[in-house]
PDB file of N, CA and C in Angstrom:
ATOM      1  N   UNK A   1     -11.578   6.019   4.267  1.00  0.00           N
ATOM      2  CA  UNK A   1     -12.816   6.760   4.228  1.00  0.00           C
ATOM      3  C   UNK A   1     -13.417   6.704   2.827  1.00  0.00           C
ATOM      4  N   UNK A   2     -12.806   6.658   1.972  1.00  0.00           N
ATOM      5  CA  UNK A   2     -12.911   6.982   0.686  1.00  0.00           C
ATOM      6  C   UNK A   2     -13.416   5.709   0.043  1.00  0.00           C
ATOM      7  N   UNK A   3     -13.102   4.413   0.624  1.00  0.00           N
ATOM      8  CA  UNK A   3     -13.747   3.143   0.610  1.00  0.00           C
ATOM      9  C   UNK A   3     -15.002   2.838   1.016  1.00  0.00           C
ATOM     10  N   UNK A   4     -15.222   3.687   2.301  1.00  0.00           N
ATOM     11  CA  UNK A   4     -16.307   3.380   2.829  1.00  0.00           C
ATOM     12  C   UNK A   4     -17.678   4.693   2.031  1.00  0.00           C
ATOM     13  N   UNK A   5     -17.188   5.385   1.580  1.00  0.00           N
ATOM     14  CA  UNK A   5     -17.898   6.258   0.462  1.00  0.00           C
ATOM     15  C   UNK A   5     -18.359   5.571  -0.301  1.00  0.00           C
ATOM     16  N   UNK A   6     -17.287   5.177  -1.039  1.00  0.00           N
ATOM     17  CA  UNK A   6     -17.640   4.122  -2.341  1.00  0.00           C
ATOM     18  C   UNK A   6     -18.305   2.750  -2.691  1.00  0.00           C
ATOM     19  N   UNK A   7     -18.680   2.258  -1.445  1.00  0.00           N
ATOM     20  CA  UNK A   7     -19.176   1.102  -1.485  1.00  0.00           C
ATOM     21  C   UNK A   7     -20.605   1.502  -1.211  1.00  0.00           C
ATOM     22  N   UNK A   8     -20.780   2.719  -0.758  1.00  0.00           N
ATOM     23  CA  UNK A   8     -22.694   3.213  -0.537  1.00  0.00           C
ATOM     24  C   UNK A   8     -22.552   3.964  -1.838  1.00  0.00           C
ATOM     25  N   UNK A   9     -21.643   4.278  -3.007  1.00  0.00           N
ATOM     26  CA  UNK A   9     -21.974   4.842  -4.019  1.00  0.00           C
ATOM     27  C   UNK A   9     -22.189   6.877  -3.917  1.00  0.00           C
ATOM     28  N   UNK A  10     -21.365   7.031  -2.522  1.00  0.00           N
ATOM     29  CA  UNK A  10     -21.414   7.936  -1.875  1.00  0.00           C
ATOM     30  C   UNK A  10     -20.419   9.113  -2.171  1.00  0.00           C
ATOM     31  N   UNK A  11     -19.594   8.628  -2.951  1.00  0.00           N
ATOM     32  CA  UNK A  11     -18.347   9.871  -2.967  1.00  0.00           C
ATOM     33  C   UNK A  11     -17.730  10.521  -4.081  1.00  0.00           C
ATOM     34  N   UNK A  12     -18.796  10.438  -4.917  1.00  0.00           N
ATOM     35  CA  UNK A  12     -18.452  11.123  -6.318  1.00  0.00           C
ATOM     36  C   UNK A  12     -18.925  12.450  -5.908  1.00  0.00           C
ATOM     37  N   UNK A  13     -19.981  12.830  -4.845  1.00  0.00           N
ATOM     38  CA  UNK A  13     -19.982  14.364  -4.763  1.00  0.00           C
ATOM     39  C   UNK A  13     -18.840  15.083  -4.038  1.00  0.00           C
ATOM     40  N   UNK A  14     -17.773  14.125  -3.771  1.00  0.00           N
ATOM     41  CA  UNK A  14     -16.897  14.687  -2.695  1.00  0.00           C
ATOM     42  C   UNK A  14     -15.752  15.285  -3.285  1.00  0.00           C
ATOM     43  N   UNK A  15     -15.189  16.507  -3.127  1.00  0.00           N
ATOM     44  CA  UNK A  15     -14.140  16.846  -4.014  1.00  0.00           C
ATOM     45  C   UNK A  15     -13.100  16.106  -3.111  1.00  0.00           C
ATOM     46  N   UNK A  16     -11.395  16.596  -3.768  1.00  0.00           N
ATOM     47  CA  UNK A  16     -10.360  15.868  -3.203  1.00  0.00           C
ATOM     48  C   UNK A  16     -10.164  17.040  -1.405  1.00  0.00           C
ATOM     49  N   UNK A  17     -10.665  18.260  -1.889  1.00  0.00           N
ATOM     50  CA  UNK A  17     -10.490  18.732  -0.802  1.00  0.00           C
ATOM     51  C   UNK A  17     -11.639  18.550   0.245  1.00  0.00           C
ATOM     52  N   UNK A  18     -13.001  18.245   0.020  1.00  0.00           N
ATOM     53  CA  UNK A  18     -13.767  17.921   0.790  1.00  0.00           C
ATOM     54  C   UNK A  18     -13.295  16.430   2.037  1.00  0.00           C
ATOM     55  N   UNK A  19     -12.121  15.570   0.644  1.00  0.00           N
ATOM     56  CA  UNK A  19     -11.797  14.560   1.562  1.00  0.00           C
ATOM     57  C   UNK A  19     -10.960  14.746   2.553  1.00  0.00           C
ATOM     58  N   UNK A  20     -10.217  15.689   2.178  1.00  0.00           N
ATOM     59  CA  UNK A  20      -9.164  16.551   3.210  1.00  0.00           C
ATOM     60  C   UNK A  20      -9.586  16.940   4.236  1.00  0.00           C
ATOM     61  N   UNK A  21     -10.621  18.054   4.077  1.00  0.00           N
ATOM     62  CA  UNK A  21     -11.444  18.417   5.386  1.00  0.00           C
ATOM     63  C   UNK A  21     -11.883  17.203   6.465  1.00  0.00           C
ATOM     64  N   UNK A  22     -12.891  16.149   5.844  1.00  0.00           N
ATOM     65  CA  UNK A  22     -13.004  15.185   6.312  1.00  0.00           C
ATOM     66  C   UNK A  22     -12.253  14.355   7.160  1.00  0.00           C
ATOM     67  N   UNK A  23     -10.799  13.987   6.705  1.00  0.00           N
ATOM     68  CA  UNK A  23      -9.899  13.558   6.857  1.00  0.00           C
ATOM     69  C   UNK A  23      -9.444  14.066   8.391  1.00  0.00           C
ATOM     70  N   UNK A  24      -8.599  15.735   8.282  1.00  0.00           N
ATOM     71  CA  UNK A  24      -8.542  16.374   9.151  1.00  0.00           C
ATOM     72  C   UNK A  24      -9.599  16.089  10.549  1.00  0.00           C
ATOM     73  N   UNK A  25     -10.645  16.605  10.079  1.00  0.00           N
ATOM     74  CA  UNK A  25     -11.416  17.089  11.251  1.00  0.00           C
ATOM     75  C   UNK A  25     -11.653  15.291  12.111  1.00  0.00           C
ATOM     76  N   UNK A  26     -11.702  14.726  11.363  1.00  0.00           N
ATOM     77  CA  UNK A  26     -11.817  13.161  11.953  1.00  0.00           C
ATOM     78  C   UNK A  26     -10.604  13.101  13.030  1.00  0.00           C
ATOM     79  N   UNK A  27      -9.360  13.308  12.377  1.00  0.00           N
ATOM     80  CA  UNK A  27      -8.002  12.673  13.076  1.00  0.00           C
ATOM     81  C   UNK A  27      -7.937  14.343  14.327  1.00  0.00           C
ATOM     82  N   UNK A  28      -8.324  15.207  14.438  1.00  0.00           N
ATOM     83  CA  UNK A  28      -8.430  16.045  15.186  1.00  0.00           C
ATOM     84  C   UNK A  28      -9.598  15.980  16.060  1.00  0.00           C
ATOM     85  N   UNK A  29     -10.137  15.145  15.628  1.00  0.00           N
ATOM     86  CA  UNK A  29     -12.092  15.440  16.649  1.00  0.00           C
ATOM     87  C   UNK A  29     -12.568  16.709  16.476  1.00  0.00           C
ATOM     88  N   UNK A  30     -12.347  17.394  15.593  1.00  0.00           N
ATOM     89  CA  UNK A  30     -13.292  18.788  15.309  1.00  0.00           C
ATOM     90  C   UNK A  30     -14.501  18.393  14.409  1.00  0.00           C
ATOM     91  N   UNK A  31     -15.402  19.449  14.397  1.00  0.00           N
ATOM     92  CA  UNK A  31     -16.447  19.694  13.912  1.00  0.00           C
ATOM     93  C   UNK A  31     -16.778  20.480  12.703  1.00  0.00           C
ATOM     94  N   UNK A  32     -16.601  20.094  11.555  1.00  0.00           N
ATOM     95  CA  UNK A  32     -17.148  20.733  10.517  1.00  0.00           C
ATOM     96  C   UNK A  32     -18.251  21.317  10.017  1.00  0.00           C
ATOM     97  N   UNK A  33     -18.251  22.711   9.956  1.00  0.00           N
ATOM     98  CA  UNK A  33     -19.190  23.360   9.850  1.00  0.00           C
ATOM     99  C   UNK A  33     -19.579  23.805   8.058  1.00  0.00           C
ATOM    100  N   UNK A  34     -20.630  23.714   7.803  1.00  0.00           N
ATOM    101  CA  UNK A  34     -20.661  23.662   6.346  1.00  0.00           C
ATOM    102  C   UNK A  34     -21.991  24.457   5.541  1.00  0.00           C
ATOM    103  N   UNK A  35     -22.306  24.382   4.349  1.00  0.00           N
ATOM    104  CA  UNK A  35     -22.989  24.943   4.051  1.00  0.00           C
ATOM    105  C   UNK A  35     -23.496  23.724   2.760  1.00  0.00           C
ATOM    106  N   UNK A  36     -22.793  22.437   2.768  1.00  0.00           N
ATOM    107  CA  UNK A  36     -22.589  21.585   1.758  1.00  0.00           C
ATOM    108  C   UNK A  36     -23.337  19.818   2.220  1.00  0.00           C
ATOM    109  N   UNK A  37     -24.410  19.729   1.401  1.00  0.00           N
ATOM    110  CA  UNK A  37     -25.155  18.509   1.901  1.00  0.00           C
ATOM    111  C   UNK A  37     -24.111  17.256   1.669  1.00  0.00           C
ATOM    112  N   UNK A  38     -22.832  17.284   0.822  1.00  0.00           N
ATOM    113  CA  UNK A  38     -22.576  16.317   0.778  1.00  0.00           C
ATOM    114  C   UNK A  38     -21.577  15.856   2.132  1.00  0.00           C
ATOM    115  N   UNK A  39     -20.959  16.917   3.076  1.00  0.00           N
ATOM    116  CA  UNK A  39     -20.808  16.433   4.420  1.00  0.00           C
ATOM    117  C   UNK A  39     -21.482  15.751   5.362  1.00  0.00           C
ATOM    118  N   UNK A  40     -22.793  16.017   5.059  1.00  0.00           N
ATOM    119  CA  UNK A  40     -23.626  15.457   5.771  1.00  0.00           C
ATOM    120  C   UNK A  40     -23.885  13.877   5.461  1.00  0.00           C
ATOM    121  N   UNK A  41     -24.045  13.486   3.757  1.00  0.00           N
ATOM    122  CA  UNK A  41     -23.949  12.184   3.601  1.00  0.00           C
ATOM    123  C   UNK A  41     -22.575  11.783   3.709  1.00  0.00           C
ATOM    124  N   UNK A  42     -21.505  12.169   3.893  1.00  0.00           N
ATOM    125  CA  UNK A  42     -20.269  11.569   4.572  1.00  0.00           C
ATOM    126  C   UNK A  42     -20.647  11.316   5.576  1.00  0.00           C
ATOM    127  N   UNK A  43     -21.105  11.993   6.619  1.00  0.00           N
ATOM    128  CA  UNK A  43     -21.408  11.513   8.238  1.00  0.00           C
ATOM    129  C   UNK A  43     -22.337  10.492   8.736  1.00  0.00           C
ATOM    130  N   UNK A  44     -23.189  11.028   7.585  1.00  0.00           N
ATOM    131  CA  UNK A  44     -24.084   9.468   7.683  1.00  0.00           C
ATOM    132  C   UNK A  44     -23.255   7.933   7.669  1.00  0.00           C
ATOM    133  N   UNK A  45     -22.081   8.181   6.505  1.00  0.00           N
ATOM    134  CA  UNK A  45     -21.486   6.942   6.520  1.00  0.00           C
ATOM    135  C   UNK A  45     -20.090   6.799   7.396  1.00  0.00           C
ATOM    136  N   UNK A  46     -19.554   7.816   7.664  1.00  0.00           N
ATOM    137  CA  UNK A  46     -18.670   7.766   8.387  1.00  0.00           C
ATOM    138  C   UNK A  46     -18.629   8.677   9.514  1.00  0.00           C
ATOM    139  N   UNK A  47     -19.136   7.721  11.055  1.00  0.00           N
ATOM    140  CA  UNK A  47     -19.820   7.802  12.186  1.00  0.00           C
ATOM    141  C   UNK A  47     -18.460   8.911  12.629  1.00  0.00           C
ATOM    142  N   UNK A  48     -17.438   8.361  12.648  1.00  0.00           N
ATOM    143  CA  UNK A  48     -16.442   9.170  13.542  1.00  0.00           C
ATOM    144  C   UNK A  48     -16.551  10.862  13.016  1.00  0.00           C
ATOM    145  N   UNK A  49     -17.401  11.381  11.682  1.00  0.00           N
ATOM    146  CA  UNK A  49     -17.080  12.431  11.107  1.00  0.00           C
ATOM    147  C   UNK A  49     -18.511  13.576  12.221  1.00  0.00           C
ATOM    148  N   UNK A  50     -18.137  14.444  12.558  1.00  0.00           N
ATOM    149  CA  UNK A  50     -18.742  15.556  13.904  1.00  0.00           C
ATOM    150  C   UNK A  50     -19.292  16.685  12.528  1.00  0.00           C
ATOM    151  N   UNK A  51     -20.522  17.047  12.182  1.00  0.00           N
ATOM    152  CA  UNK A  51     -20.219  17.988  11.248  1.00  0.00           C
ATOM    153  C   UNK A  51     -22.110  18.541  11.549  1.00  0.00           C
ATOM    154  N   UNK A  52     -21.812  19.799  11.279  1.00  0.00           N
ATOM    155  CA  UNK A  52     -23.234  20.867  11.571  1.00  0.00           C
ATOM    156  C   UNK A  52     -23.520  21.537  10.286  1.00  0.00           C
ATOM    157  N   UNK A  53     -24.725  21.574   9.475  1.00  0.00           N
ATOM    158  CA  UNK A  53     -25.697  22.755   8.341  1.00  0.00           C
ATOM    159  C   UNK A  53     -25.007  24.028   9.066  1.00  0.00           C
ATOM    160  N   UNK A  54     -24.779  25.176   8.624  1.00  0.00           N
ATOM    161  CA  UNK A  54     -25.074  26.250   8.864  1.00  0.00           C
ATOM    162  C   UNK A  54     -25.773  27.244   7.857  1.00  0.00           C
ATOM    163  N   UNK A  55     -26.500  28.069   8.100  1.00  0.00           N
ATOM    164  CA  UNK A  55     -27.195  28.680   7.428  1.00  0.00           C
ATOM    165  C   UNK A  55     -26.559  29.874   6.393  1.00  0.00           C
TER     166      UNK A  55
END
């Protein structure tokens, strides 16, 4: 995942635990719920990642 971040220049906003979350919710099929735009440009690049804005 962390490859495919880095090659769009994508994953310096990502902490180590953001990759965790990521990580998780991918290999589980859950949905991450967030308050953090940079999940959202993870999902953009990595299709398998399920993730919702909340207010």
């Amino acid at each position: 995942m962390r490859q495919e971040l880095a090659s769009q220049s994508a994953h310096q906003g990502l902490s180590v635990a953001d990759h965790l979350v990521i990580a998780t919710a991918i290999r589980l099929k859950l949905v991450v719920l967030h308050q953090d735009a940079g999940f959202e440009t993870a999902a953009r690049l990595v299709p398998q990642l399920s993730q919702e804005r909340i207010s």
